[in-house]
PDB file of N, CA and C in Angstrom:
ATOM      1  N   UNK A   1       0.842  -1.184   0.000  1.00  0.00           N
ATOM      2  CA  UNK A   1       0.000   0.000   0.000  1.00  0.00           C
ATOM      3  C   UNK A   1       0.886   1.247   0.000  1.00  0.00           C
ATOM      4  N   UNK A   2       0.439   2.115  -0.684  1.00  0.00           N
ATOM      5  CA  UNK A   2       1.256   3.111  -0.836  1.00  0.00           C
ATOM      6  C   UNK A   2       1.120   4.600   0.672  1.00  0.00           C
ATOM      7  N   UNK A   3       2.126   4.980   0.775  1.00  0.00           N
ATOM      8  CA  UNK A   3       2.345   5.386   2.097  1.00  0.00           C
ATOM      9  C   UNK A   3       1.899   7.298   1.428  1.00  0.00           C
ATOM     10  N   UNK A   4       1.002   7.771   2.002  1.00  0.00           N
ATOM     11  CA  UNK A   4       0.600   9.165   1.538  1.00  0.00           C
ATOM     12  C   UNK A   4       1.564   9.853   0.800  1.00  0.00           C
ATOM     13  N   UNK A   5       3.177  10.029   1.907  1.00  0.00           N
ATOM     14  CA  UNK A   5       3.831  11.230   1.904  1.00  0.00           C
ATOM     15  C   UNK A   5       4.768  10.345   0.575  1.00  0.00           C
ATOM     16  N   UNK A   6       4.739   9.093   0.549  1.00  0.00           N
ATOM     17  CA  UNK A   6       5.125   8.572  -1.021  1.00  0.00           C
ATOM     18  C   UNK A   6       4.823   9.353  -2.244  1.00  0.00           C
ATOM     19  N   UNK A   7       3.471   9.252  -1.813  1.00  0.00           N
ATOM     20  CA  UNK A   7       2.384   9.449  -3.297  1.00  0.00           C
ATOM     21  C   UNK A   7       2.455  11.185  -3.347  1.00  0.00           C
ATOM     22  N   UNK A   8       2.303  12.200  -2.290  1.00  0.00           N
ATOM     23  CA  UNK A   8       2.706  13.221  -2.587  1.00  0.00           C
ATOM     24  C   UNK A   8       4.061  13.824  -3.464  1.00  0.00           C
ATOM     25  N   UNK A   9       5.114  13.200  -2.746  1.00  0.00           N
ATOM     26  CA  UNK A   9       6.185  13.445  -3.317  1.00  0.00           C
ATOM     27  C   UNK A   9       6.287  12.987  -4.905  1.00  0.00           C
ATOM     28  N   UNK A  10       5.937  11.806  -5.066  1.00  0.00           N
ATOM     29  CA  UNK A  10       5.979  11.434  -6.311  1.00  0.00           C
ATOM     30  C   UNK A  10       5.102  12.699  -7.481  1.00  0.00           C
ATOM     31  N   UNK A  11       3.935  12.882  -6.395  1.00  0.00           N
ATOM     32  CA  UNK A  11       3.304  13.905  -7.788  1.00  0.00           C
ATOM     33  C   UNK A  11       4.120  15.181  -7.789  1.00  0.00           C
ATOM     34  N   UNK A  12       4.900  15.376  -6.690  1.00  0.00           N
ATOM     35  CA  UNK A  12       6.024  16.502  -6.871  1.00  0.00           C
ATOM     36  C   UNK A  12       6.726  16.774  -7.659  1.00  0.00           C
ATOM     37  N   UNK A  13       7.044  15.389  -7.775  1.00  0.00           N
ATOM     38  CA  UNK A  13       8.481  15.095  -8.593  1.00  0.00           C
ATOM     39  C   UNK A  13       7.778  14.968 -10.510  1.00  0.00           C
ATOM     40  N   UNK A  14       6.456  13.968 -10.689  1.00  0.00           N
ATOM     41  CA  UNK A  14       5.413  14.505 -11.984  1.00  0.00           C
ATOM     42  C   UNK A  14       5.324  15.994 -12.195  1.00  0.00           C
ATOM     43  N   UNK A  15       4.905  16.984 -10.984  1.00  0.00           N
ATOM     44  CA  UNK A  15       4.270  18.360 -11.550  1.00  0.00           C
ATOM     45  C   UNK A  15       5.556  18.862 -11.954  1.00  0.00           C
ATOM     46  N   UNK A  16       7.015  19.335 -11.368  1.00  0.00           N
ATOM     47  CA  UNK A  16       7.918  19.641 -11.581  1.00  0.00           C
ATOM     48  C   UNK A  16       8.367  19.529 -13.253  1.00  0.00           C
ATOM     49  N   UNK A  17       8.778  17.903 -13.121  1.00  0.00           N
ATOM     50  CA  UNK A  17       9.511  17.334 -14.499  1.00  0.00           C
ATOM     51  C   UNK A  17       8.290  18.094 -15.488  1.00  0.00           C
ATOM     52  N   UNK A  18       6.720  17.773 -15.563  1.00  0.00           N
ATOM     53  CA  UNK A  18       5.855  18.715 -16.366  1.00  0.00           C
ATOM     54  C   UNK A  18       6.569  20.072 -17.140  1.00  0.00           C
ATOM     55  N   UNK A  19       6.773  20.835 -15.607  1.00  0.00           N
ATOM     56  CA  UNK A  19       6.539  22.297 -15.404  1.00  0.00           C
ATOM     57  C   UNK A  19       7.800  22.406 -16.488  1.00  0.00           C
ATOM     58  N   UNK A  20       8.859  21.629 -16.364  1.00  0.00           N
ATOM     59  CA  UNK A  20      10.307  22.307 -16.844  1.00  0.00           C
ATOM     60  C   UNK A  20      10.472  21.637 -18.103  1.00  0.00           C
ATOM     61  N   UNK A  21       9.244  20.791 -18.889  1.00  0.00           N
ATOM     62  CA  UNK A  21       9.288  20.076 -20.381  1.00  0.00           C
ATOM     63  C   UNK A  21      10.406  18.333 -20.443  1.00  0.00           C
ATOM     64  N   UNK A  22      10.514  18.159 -19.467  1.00  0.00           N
ATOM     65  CA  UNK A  22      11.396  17.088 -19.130  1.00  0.00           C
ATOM     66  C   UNK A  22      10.320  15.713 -19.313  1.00  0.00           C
ATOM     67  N   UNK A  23      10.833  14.989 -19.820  1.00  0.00           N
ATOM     68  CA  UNK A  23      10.104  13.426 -20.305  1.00  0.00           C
ATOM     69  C   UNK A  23      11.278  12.342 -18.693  1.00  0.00           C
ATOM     70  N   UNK A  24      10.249  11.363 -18.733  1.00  0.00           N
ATOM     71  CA  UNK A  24      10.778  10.681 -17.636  1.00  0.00           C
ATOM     72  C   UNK A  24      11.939   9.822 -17.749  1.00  0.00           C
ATOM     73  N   UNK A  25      12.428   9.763 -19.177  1.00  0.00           N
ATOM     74  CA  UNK A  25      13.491   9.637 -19.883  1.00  0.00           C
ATOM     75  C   UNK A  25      14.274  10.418 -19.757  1.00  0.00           C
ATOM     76  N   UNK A  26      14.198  11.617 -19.667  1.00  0.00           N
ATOM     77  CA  UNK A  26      15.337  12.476 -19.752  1.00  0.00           C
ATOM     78  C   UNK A  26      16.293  12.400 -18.213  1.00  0.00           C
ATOM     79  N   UNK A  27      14.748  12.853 -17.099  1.00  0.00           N
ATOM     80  CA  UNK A  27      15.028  12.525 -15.655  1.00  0.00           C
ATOM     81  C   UNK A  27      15.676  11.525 -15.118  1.00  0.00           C
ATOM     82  N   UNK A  28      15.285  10.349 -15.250  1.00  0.00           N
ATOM     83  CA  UNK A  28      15.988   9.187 -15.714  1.00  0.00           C
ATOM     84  C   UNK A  28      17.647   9.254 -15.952  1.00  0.00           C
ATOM     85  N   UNK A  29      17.838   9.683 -16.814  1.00  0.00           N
ATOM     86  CA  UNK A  29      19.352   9.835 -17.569  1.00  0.00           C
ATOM     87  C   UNK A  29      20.260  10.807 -16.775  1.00  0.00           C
ATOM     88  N   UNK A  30      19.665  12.056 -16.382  1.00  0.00           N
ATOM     89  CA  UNK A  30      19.705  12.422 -15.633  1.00  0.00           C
ATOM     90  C   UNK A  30      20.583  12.247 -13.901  1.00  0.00           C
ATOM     91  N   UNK A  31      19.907  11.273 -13.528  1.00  0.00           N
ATOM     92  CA  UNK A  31      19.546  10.909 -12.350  1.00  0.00           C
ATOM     93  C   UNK A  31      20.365   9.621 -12.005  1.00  0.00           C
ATOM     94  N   UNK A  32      20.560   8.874 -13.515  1.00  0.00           N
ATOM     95  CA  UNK A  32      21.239   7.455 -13.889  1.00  0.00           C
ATOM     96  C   UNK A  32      20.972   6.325 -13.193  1.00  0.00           C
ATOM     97  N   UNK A  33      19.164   6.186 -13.492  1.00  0.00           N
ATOM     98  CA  UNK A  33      18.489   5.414 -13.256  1.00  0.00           C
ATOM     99  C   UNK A  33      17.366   4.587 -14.839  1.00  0.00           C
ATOM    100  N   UNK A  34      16.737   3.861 -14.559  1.00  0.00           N
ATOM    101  CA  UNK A  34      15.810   3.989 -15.550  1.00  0.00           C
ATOM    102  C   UNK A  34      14.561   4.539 -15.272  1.00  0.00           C
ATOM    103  N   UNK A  35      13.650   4.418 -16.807  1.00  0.00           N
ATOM    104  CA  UNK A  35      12.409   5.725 -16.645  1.00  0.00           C
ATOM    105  C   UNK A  35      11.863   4.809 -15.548  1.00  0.00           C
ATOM    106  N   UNK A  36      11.597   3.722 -15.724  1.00  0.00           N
ATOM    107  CA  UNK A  36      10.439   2.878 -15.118  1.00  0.00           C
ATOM    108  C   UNK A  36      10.752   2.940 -13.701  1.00  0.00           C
ATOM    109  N   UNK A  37      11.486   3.465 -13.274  1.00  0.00           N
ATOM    110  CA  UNK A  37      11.715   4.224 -11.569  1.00  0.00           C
ATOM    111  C   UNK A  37      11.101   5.167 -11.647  1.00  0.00           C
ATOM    112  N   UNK A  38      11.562   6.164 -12.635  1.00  0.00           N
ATOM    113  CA  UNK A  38      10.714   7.335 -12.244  1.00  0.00           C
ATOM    114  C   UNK A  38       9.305   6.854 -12.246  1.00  0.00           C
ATOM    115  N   UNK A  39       8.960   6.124 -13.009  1.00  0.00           N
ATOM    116  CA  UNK A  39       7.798   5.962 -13.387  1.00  0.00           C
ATOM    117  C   UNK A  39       6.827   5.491 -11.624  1.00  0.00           C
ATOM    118  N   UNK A  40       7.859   4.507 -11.232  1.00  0.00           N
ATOM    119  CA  UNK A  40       7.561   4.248  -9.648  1.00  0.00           C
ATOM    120  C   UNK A  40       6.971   5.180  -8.761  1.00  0.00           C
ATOM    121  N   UNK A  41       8.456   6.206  -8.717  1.00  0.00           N
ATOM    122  CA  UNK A  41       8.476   7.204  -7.781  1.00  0.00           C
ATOM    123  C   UNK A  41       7.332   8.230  -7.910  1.00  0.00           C
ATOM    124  N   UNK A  42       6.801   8.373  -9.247  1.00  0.00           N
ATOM    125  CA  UNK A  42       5.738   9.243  -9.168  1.00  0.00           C
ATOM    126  C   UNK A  42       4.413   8.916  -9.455  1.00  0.00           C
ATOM    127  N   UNK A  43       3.997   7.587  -8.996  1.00  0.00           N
ATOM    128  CA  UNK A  43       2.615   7.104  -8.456  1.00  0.00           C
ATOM    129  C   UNK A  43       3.053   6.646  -7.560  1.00  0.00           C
ATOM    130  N   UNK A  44       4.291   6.472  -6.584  1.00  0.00           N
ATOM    131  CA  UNK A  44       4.003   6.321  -4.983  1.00  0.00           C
ATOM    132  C   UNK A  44       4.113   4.846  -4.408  1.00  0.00           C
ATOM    133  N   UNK A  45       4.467   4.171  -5.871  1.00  0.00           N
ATOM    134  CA  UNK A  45       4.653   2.919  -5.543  1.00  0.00           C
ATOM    135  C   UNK A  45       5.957   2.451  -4.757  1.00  0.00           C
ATOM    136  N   UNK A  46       6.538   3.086  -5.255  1.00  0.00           N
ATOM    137  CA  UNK A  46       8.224   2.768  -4.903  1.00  0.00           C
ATOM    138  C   UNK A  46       8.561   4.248  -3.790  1.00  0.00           C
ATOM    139  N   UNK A  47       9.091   3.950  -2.850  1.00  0.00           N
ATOM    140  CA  UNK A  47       9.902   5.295  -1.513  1.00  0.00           C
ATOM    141  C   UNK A  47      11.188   5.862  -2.311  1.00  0.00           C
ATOM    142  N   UNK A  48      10.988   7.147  -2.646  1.00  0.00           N
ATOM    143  CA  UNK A  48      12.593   7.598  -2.891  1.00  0.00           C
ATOM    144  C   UNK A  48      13.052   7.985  -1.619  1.00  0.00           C
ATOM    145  N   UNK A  49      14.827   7.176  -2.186  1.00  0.00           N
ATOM    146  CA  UNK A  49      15.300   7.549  -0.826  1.00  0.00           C
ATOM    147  C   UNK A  49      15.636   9.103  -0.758  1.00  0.00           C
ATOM    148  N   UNK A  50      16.832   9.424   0.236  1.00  0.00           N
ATOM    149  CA  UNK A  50      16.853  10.619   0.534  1.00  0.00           C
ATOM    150  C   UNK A  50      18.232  11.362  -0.535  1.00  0.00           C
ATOM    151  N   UNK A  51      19.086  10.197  -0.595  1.00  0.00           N
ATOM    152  CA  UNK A  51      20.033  10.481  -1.691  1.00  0.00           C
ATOM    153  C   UNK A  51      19.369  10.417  -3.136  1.00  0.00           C
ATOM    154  N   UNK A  52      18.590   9.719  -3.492  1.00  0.00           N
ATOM    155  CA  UNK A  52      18.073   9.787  -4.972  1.00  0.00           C
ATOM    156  C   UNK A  52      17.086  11.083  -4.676  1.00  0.00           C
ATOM    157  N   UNK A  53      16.615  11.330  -3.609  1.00  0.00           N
ATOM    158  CA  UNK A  53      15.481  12.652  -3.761  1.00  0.00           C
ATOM    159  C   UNK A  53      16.214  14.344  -4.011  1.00  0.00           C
ATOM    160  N   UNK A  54      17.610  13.846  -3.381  1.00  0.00           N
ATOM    161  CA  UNK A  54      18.630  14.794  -3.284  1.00  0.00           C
ATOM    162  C   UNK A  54      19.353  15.041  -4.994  1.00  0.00           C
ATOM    163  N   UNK A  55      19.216  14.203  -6.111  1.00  0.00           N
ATOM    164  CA  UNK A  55      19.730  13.965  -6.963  1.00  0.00           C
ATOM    165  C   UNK A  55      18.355  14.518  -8.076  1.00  0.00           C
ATOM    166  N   UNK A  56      16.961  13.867  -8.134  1.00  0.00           N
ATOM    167  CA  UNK A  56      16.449  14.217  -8.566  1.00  0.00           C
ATOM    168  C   UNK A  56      15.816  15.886  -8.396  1.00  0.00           C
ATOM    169  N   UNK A  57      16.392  16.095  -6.969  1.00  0.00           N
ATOM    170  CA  UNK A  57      16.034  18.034  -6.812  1.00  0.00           C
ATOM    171  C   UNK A  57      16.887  19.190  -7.475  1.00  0.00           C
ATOM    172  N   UNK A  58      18.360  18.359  -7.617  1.00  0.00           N
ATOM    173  CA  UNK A  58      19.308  18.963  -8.177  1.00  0.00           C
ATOM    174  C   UNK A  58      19.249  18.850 -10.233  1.00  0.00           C
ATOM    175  N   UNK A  59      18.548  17.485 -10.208  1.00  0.00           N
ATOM    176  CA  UNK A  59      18.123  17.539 -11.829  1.00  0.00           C
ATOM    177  C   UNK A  59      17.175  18.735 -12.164  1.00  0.00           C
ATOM    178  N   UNK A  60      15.995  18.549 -11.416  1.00  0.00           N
ATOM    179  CA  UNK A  60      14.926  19.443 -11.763  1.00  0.00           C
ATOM    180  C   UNK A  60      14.833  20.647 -11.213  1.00  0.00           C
ATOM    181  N   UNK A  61      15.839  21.692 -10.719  1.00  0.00           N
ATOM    182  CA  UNK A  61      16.705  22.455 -10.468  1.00  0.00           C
ATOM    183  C   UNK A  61      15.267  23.336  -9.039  1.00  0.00           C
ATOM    184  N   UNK A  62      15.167  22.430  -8.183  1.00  0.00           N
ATOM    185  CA  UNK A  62      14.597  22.974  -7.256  1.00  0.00           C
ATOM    186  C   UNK A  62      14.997  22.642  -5.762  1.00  0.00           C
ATOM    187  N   UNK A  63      14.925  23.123  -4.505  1.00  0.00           N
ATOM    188  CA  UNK A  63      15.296  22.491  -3.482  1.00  0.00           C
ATOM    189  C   UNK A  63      14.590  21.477  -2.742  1.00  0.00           C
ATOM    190  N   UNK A  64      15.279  20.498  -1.913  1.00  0.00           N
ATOM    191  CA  UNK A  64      14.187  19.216  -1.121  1.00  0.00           C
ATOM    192  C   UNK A  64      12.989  19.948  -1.301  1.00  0.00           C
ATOM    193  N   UNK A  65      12.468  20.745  -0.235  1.00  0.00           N
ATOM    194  CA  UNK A  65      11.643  21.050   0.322  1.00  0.00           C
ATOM    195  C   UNK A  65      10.275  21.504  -0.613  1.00  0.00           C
ATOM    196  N   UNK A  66      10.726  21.469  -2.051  1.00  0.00           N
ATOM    197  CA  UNK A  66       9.782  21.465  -3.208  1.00  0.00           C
ATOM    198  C   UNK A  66       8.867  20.422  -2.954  1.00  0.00           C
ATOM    199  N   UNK A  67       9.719  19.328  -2.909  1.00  0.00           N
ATOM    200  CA  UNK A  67       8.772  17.922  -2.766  1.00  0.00           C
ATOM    201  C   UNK A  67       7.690  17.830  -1.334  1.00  0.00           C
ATOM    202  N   UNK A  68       8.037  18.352  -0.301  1.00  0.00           N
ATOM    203  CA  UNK A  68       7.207  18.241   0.979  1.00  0.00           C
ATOM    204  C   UNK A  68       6.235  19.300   0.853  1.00  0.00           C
ATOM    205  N   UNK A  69       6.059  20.778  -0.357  1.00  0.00           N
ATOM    206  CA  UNK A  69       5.207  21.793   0.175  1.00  0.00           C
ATOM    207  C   UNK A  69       3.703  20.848  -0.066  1.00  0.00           C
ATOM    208  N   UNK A  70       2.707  21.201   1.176  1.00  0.00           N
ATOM    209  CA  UNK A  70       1.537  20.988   1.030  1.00  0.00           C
ATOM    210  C   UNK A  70       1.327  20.029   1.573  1.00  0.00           C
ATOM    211  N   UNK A  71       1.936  19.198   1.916  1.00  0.00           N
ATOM    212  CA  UNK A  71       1.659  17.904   2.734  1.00  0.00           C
ATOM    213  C   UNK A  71       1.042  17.774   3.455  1.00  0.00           C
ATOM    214  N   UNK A  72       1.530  18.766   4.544  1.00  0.00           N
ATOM    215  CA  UNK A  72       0.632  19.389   5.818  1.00  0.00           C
ATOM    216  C   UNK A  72      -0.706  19.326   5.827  1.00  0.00           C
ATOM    217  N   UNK A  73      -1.280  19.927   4.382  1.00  0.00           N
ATOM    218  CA  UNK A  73      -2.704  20.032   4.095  1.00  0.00           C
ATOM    219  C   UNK A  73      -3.282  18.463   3.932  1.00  0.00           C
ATOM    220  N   UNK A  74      -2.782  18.050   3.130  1.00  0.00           N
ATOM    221  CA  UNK A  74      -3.084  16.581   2.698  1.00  0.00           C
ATOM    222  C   UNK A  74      -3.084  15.621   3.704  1.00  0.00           C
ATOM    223  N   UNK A  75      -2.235  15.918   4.628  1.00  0.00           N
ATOM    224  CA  UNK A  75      -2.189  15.227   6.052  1.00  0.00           C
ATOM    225  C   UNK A  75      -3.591  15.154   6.686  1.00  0.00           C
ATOM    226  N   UNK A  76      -3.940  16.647   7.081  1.00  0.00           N
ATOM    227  CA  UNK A  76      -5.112  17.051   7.848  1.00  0.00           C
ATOM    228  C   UNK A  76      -6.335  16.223   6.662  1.00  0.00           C
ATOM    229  N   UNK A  77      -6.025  16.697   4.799  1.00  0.00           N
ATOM    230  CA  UNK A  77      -7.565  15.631   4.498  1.00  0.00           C
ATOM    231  C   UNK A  77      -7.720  14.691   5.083  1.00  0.00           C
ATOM    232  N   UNK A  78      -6.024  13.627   4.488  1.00  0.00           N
ATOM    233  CA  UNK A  78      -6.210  12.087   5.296  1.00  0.00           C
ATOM    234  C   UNK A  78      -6.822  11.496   6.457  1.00  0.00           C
ATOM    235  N   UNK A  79      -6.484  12.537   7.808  1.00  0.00           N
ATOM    236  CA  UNK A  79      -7.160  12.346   8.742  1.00  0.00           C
ATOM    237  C   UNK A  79      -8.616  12.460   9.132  1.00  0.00           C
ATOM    238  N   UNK A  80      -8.788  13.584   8.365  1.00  0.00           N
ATOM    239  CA  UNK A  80     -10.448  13.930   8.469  1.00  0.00           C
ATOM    240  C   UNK A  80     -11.072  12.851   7.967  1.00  0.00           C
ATOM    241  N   UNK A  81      -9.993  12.272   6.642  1.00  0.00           N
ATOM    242  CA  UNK A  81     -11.521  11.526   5.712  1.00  0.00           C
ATOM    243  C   UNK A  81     -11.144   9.908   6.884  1.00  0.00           C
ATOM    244  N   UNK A  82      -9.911   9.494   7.912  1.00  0.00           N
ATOM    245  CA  UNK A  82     -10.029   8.535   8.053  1.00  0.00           C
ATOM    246  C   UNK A  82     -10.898   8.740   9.657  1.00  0.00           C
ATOM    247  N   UNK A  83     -11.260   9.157  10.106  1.00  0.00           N
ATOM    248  CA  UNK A  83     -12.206   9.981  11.039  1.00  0.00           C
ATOM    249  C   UNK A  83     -13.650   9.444  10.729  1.00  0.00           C
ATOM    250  N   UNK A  84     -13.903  10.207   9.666  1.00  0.00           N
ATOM    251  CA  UNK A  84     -15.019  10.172   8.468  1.00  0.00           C
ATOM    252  C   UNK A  84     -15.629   8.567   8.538  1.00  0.00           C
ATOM    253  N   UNK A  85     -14.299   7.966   8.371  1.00  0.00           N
ATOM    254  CA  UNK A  85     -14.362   6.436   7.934  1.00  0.00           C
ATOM    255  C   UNK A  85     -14.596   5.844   9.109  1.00  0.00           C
ATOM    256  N   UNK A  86     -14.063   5.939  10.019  1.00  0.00           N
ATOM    257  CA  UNK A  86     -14.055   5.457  11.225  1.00  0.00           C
ATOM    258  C   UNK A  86     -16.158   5.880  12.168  1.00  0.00           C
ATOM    259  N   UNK A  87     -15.793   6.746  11.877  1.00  0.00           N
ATOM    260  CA  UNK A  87     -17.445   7.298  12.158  1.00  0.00           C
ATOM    261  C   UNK A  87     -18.281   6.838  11.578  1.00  0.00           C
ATOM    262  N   UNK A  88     -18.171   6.312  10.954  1.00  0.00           N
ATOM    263  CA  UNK A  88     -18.803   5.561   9.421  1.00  0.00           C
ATOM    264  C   UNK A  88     -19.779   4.222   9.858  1.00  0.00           C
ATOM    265  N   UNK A  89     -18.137   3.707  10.118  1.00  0.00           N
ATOM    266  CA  UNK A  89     -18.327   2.363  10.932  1.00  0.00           C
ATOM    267  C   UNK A  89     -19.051   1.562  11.928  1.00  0.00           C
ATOM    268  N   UNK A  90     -18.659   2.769  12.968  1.00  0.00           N
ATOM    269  CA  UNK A  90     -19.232   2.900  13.988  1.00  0.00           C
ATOM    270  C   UNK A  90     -20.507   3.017  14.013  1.00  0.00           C
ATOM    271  N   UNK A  91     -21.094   3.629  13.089  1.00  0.00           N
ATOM    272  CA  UNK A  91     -22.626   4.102  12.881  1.00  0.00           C
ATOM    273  C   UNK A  91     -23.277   2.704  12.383  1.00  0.00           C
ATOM    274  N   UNK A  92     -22.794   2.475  11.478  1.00  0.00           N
ATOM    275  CA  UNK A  92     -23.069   1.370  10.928  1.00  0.00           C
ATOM    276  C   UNK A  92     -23.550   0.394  11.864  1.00  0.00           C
ATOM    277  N   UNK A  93     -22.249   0.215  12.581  1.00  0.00           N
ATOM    278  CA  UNK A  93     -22.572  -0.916  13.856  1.00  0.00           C
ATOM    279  C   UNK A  93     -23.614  -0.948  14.701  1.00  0.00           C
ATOM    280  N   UNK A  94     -23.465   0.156  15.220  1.00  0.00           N
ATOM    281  CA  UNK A  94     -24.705   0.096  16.131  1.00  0.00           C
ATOM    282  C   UNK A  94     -25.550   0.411  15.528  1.00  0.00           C
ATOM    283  N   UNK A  95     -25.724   0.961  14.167  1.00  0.00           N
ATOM    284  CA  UNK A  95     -27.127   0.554  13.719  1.00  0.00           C
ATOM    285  C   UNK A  95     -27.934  -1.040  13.428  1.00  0.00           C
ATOM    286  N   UNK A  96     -26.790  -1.476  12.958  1.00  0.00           N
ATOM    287  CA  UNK A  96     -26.942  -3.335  13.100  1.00  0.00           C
ATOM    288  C   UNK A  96     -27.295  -3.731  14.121  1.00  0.00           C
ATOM    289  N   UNK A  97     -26.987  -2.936  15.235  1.00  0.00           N
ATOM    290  CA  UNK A  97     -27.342  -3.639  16.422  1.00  0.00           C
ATOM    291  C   UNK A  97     -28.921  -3.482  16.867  1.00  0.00           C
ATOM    292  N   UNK A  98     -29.516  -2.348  16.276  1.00  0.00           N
ATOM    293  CA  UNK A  98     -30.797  -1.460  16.673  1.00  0.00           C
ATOM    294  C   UNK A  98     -32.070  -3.078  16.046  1.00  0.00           C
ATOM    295  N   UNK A  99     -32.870  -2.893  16.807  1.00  0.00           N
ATOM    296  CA  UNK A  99     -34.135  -4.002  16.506  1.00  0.00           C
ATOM    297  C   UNK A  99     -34.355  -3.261  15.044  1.00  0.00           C
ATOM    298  N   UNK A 100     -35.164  -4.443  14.438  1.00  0.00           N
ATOM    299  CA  UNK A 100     -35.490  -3.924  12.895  1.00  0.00           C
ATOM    300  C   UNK A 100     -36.488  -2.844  13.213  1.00  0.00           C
ATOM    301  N   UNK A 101     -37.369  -2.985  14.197  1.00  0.00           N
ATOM    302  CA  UNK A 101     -38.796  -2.034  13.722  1.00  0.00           C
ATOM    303  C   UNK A 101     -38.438  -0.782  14.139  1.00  0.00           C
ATOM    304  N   UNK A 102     -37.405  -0.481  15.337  1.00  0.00           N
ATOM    305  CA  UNK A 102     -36.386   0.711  15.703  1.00  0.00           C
ATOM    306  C   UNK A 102     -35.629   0.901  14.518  1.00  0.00           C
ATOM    307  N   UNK A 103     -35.223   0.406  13.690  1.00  0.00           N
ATOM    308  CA  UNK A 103     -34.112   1.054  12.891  1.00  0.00           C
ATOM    309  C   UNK A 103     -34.774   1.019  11.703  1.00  0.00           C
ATOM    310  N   UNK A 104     -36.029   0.790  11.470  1.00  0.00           N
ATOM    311  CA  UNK A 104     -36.641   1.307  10.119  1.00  0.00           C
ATOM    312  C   UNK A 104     -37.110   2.826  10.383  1.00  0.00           C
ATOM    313  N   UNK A 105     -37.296   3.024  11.984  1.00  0.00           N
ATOM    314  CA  UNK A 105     -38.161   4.278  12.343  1.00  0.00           C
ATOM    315  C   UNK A 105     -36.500   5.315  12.338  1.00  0.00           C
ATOM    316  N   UNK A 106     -35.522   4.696  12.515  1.00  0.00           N
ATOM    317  CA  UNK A 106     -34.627   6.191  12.659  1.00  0.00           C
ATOM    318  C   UNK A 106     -34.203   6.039  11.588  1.00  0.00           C
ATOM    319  N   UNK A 107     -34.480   4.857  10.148  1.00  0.00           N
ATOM    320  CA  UNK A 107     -33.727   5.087   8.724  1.00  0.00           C
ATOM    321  C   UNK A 107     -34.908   6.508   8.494  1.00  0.00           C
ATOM    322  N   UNK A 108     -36.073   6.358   9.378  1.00  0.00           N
ATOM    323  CA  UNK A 108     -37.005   7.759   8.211  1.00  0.00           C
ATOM    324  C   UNK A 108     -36.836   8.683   8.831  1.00  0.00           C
ATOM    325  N   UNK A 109     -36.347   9.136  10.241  1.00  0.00           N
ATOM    326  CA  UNK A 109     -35.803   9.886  10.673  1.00  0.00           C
ATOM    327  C   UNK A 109     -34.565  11.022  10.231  1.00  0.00           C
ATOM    328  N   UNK A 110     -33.426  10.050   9.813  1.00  0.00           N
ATOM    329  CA  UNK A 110     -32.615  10.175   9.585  1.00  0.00           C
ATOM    330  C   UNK A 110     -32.967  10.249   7.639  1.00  0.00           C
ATOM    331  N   UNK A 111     -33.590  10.188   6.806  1.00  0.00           N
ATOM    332  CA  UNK A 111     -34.339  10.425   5.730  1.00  0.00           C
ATOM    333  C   UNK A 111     -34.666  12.161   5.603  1.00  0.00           C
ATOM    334  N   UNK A 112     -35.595  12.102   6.820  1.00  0.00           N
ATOM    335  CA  UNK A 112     -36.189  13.603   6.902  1.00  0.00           C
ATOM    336  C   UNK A 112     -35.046  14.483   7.540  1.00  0.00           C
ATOM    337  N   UNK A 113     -34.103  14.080   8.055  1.00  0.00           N
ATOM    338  CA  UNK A 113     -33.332  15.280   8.785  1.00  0.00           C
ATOM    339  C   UNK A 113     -31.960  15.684   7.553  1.00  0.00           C
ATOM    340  N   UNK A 114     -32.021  14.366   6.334  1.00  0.00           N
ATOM    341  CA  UNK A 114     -31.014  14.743   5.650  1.00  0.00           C
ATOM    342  C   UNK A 114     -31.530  15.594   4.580  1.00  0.00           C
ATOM    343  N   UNK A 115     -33.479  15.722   3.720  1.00  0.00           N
ATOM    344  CA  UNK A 115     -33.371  16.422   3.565  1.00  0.00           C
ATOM    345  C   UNK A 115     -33.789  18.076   3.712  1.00  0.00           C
ATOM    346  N   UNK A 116     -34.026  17.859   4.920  1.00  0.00           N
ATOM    347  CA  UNK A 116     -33.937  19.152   5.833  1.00  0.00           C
ATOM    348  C   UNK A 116     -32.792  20.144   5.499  1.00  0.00           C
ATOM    349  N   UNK A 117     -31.624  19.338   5.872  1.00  0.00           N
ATOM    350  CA  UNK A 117     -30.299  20.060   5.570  1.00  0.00           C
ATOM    351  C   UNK A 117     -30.096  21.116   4.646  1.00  0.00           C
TER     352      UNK A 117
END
């Protein structure tokens, strides 16, 4: 499974090579790797290390810290939406747990209060 701050960086390292007309071939050559790494590194499949991240910042003529802007934000989605998920669950459950003729009366409950909203 791919690890968030993977998959960020990798699209770092995509928007960049974009921005400056560079093919993942070139980066690659570059970098003196093959494309199909890059190709890794920027869907998040594969971890760049800290020396190849150091190599590919100096190719695509920007500093580390290019690759980490925004994370922060993406952090806080992750959490919200795994929150989200988790709340989810939970609801779920103890709705399973509710007698049927109780939990048909708060599915219309919960019907009318959503579209209230």
């Amino acid at each position: 499974m791919k690890h968030p701050v993977d998959a960020h960086v990798g699209k770092r390292i995509r928007h960049r090579r974009w921005m400056v007309g560079m093919t993942q071939q070139q980066l690659a050559d570059k970098v003196g790797i093959k494309f199909q790494q890059i190709q890794k590194y920027e869907t998040g499949m594969n971890r760049v290390s800290a020396s190849r991240l150091w190599s590919i910042a100096d190719a695509l003529d920007v500093p580390i810290a290019f690759f980490f802007e925004g994370l922060a934000d993406e952090a806080v989605d992750a959490a919200e939406t795994m929150m989200a998920d988790r709340e989810a669950m939970e609801l779920v459950r103890a709705y399973s747990a509710i007698p049927e003729q109780q939990r048909r009366k708060l599915f219309d409950l919960a019907r009318v209060l959503s579209s209230a909203a």
